[in-house]
Protein backbone atom coordinates (compact mmCIF):
# COMPACT_ATOMS: atom_id res chain seq x y z
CA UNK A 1 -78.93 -49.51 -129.87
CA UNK A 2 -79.22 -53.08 -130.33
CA UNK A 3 -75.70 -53.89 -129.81
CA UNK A 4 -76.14 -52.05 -126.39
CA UNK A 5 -78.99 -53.89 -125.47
CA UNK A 6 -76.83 -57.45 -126.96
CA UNK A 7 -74.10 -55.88 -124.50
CA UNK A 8 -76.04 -55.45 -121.55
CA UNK A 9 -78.11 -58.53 -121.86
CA UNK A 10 -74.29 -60.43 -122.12
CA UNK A 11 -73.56 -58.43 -118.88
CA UNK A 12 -76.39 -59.77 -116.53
CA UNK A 13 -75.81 -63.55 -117.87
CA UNK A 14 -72.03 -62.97 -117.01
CA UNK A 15 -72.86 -61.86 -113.92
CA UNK A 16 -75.59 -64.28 -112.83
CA UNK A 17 -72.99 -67.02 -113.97
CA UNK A 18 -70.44 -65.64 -111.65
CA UNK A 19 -72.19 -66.36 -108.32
CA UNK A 20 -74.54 -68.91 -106.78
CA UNK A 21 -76.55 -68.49 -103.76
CA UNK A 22 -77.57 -71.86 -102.04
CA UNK A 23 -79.74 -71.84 -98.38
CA UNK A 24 -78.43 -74.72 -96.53
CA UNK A 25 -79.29 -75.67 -92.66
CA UNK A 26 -76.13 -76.10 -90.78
CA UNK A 27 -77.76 -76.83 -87.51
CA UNK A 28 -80.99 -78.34 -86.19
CA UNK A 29 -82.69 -80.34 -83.66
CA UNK A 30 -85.98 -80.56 -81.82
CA UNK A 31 -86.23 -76.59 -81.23
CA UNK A 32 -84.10 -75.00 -83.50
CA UNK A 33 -83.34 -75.18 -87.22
CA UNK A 34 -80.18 -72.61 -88.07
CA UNK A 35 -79.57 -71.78 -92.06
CA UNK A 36 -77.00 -70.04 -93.78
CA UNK A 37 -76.72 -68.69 -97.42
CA UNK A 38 -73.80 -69.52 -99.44
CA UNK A 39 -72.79 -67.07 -102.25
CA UNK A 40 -70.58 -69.24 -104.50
CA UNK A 41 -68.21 -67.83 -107.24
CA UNK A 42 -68.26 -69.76 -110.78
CA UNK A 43 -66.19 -72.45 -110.49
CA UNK A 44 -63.01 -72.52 -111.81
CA UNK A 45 -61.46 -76.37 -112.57
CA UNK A 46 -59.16 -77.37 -110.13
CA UNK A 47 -59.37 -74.43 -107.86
CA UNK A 48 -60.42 -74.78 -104.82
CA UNK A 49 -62.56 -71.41 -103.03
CA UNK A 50 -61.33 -69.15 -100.32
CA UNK A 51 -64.89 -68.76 -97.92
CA UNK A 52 -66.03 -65.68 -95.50
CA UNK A 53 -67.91 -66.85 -92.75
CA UNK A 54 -70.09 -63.66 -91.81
CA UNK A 55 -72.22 -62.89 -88.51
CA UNK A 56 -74.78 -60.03 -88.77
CA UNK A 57 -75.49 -57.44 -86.18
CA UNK A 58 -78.62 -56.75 -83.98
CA UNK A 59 -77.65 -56.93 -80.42
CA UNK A 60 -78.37 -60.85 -80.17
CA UNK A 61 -82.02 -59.94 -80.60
CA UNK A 62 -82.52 -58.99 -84.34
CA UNK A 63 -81.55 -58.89 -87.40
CA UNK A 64 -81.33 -61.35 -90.75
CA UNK A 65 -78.42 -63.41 -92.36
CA UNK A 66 -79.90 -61.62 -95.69
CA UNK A 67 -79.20 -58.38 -94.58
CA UNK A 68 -76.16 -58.13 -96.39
CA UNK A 69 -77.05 -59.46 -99.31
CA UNK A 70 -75.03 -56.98 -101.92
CA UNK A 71 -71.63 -58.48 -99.50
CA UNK A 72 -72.05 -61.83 -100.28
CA UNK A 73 -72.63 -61.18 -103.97
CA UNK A 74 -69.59 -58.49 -104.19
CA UNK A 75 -67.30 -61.25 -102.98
CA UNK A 76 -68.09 -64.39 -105.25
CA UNK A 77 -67.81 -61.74 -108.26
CA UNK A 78 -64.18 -61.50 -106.70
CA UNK A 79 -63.82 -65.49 -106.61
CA UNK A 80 -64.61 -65.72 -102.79
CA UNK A 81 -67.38 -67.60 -101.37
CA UNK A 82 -69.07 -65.98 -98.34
CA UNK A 83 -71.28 -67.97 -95.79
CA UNK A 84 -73.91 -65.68 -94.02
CA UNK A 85 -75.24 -67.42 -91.27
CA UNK A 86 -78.84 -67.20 -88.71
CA UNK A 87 -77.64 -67.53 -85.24
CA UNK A 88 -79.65 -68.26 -81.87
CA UNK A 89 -81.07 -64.50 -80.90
CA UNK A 90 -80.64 -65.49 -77.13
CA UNK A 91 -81.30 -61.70 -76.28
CA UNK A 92 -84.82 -61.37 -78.11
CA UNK A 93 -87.01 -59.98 -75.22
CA UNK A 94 -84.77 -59.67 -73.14
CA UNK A 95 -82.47 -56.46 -72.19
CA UNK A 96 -78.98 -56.57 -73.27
CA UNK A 97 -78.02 -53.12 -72.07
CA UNK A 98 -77.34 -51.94 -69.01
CA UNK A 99 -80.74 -53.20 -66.97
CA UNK A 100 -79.81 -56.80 -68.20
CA UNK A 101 -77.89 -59.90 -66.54
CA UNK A 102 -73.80 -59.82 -67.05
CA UNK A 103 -74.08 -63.48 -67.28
CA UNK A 104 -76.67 -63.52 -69.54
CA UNK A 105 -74.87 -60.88 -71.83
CA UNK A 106 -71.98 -63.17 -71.68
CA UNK A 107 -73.89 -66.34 -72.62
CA UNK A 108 -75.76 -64.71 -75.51
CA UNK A 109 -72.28 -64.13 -77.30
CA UNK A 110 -71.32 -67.86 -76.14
CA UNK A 111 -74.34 -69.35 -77.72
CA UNK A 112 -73.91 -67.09 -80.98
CA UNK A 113 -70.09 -67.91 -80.90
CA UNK A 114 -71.05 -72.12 -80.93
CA UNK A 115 -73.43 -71.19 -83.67
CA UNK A 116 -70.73 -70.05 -85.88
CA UNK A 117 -68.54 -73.02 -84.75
CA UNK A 118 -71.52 -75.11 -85.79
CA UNK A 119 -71.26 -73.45 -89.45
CA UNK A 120 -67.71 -73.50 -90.04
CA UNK A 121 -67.77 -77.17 -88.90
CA UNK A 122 -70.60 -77.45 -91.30
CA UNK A 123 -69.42 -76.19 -94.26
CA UNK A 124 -65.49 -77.84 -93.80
CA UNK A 125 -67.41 -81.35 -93.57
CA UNK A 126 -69.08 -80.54 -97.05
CA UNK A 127 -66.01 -78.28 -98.45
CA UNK A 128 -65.54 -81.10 -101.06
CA UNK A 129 -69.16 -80.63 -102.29
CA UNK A 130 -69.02 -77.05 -102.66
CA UNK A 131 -64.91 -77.08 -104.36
CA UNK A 132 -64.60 -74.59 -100.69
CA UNK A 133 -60.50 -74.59 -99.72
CA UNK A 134 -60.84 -75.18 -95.74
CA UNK A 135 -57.52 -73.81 -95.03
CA UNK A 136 -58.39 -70.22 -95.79
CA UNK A 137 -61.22 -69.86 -93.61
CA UNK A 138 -62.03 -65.95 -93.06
CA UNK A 139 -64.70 -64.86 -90.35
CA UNK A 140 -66.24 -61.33 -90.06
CA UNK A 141 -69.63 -59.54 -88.79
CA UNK A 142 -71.30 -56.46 -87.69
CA UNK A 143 -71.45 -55.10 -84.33
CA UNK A 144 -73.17 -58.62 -82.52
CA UNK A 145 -71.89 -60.26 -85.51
CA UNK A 146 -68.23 -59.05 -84.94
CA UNK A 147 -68.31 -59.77 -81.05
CA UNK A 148 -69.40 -63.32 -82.09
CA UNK A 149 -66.35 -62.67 -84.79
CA UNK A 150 -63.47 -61.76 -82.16
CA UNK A 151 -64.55 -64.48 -79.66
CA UNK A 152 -65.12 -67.34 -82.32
CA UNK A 153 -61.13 -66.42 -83.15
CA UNK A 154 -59.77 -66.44 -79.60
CA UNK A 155 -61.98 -68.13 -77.12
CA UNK A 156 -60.91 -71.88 -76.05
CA UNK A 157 -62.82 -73.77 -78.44
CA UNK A 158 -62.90 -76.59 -76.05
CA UNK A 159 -63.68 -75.07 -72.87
CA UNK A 160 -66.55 -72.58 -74.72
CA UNK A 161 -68.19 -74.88 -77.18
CA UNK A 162 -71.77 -75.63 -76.37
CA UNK A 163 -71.86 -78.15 -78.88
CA UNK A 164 -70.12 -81.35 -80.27
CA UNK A 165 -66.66 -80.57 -80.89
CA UNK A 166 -66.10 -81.04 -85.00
CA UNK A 167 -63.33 -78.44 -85.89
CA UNK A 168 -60.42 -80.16 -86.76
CA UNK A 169 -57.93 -80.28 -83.93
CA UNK A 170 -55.91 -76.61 -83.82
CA UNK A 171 -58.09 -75.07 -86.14
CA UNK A 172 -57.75 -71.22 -86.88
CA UNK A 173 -59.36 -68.78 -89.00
CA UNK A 174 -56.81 -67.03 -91.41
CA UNK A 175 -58.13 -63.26 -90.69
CA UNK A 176 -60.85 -61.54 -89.42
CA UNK A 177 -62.89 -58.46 -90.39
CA UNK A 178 -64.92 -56.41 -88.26
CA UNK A 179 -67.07 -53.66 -88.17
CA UNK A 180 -67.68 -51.79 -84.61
CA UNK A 181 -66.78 -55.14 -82.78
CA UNK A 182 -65.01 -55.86 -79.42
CA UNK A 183 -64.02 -58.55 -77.05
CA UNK A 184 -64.31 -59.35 -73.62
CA UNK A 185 -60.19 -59.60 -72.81
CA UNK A 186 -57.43 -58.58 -75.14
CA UNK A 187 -55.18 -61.05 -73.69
CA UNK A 188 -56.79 -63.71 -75.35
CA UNK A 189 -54.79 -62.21 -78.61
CA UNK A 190 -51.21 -63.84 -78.35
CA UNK A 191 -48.76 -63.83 -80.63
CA UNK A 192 -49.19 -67.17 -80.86
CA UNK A 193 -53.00 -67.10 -81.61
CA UNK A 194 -53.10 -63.87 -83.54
CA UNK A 195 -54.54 -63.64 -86.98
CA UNK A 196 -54.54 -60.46 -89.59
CA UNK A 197 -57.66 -57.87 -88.81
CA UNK A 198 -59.37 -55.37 -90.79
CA UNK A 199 -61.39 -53.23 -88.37
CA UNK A 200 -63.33 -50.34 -88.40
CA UNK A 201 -65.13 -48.51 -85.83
CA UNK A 202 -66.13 -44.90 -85.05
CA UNK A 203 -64.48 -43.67 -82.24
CA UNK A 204 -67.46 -41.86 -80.65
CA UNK A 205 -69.01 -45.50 -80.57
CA UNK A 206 -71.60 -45.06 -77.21
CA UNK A 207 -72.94 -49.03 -77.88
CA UNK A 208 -69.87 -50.81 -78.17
CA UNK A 209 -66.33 -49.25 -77.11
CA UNK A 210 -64.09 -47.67 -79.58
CA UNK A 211 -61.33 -48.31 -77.47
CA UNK A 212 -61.67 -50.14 -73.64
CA UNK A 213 -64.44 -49.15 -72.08
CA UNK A 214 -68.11 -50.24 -70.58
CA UNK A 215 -70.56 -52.15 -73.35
CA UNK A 216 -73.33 -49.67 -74.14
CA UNK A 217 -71.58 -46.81 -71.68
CA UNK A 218 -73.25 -48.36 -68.78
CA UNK A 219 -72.41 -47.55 -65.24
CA UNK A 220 -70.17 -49.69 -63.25
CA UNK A 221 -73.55 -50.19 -60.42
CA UNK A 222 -75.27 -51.81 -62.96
CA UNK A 223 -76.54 -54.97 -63.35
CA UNK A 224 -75.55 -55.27 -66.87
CA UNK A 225 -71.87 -53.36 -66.63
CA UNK A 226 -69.63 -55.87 -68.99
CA UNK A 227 -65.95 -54.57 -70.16
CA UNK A 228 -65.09 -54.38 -74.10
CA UNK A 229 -61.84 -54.16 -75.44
CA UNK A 230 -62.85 -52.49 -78.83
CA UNK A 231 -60.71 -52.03 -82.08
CA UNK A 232 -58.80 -49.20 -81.15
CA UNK A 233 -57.60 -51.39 -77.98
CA UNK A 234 -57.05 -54.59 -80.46
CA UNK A 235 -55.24 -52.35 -82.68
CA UNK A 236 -52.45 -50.87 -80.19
CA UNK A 237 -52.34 -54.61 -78.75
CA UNK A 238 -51.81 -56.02 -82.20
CA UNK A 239 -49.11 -53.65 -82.85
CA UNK A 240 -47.43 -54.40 -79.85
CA UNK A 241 -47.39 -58.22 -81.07
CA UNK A 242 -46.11 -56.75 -84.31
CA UNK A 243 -49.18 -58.86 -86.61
CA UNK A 244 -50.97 -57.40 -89.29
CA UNK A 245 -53.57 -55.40 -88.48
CA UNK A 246 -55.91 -52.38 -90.44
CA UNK A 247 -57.80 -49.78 -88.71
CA UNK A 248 -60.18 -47.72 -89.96
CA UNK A 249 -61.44 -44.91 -87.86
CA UNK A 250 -64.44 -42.56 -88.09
CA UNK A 251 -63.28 -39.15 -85.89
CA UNK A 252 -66.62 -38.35 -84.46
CA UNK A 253 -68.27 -41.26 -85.66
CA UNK A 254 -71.07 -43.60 -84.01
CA UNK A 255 -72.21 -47.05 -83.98
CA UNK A 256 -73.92 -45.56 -87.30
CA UNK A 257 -70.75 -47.25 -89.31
CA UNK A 258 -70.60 -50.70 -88.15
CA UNK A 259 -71.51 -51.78 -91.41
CA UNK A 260 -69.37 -49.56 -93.55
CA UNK A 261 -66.84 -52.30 -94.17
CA UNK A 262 -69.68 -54.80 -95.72
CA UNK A 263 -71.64 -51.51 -97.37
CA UNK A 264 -69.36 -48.93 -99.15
CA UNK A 265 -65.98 -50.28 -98.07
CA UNK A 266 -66.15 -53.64 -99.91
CA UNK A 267 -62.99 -52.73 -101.80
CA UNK A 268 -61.13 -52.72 -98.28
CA UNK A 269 -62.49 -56.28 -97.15
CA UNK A 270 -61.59 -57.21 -101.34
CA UNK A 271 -57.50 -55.74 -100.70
CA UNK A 272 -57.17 -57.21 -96.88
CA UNK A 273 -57.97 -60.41 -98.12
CA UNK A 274 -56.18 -60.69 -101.15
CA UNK A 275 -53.58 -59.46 -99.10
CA UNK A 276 -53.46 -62.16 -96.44
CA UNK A 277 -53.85 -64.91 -98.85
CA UNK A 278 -50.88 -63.08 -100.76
CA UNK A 279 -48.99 -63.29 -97.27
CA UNK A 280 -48.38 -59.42 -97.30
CA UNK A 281 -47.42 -57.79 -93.93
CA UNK A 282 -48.96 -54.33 -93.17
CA UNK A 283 -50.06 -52.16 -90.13
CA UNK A 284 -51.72 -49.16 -91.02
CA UNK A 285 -54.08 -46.61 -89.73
CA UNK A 286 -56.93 -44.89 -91.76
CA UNK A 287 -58.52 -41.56 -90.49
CA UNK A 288 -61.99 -41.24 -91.56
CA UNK A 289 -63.67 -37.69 -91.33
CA UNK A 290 -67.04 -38.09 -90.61
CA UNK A 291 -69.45 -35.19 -88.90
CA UNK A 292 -67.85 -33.74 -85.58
CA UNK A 293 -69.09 -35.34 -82.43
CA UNK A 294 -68.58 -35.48 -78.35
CA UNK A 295 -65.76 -37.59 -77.63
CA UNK A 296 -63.22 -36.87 -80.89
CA UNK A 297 -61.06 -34.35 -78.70
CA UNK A 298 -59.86 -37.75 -76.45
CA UNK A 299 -57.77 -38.67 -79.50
CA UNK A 300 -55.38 -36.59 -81.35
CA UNK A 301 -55.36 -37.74 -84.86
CA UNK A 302 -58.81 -36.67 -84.84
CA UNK A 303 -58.43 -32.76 -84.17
């Protein structure tokens, strides 16, 4: 019994030794004071850290950069550092659905998207400090937090930046992970600005498209009516480029599994980016059974 107890006492030190969580603010001026939390693996001499940038979801009105907690930690036990930032919640009070303002739909994502530009700048300006290796730069979110994901990847830096421009010239993240994301034109993803994806996304998705389609199934009369290209669309356009690119699909699924990627499928986001940094090649397809809903007869490898 008391070599149990010696054993798991050993465990939780390991473990606690394995990580480090700092809160550091990335962004701030008269109004507005951004943070992000920085899970840190245990530093290894002379390596330098692999770092997730990661945008949570809530519509652009909610949520917290500790909501996925149990991510961040999962990661630096794997040797990866993971950055989970607060973003400006443009949307809070306002509708982002179909009542709302296109344009102000639009500029919410901008705003969050210069946010996350503000962090990555952040962080590769202190990389030294925190032994991070700013040429393997991954970015990833949930639902808002993968829209701000897609569009932080292939936007014009220069031409959407709110802010002062501090990426290094031609910067690019090295992959991307997303869970029940979309963005606004899929011909922003050229062969030439492509990156590796791991998405996932259930293709019943009534809040953001599965494939192209209206953001939360609005009406094309209404006031709020904005376009999504969602993974199912990136997907077929990435293989079409012939770059790397995982789908995971829920047949019948909703919005319900935007966060499976950062919840149970941890291993996946683990294997895609150990794969990219490994310079693997793959394009692959996972079918997900999940209950039965509306909408799973559109797409054959889901009968």
């Amino acid at each position: 019994m008391k070599k149990i107890l010696l054993l798991f006492i050993a465990l939780i030190i390991n473990n606690i030794q394995a990580q480090e969580v700092k809160t550091l603010t990335y962004f701030q001026n008269d109004t507005l004071k951004l943070d992000l939390d920085l899970y840190l693996p245990k530093k290894k001499a002379g390596e330098k850290i692999p770092l997730i940038m990661f945008a949570f979801g809530g519509g652009f009105s909610g949520g917290e950069r500790t909501s996925e907690k149990e991510f961040g930690k999962f990661m630096a036990q794997n040797g990866y550092a993971v950055a989970s930032i607060s973003y400006s919640l443009y949307m809070k009070g306002k509708d982002f659905g179909c009542k709302g303002t296109l344009t102000e739909k639009i500029k919410a994502i901008q705003i969050g998207v210069s946010d996350m530009w503000q962090a990555t700048s952040y962080l590769i300006e202190n990389a030294d400090k925190f032994n991070l290796d700013t040429s393997k730069i991954f970015i990833s979110g949930i639902s808002a937090g993968a829209e701000i994901g897609f569009h932080a990847s292939f936007w014009d830096y220069k031409l959407m930046n709110l802010y002062k421009s501090n990426l290094p010239e031609n910067f690019k993240y090295i992959g991307f992970i997303g869970g029940s994301g979309a963005i606004q034109d899929i011909n922003l993803i050229t062969k030439e600005k492509a990156i590796p994806m791991l998405l996932a996304h259930g293709n019943n998705d009534d809040t953001v498209p599965y494939a192209a389609g209206s953001h939360r199934s609005c009406p094309t009369n209404a006031s709020g009516w904005l376009i999504l290209f969602g993974s199912y669309a990136v997907y077929n356009h990435m293989q079409d480029l012939h770059k790397d690119i995982e789908l995971i699909t829920f047949c019948g699924g909703g919005h319900e599994f935007s966060g499976y990627l950062f919840h149970e499928g941890q291993q996946y986001v683990l294997d895609f980016v150990n794969d990219v940094l490994k310079g693997k090649k793959f394009q692959s397809h996972l079918i997900m059974p999940s209950k039965k809903g509306k909408g799973s007869e559109k797409y054959l490898f889901c009968e």
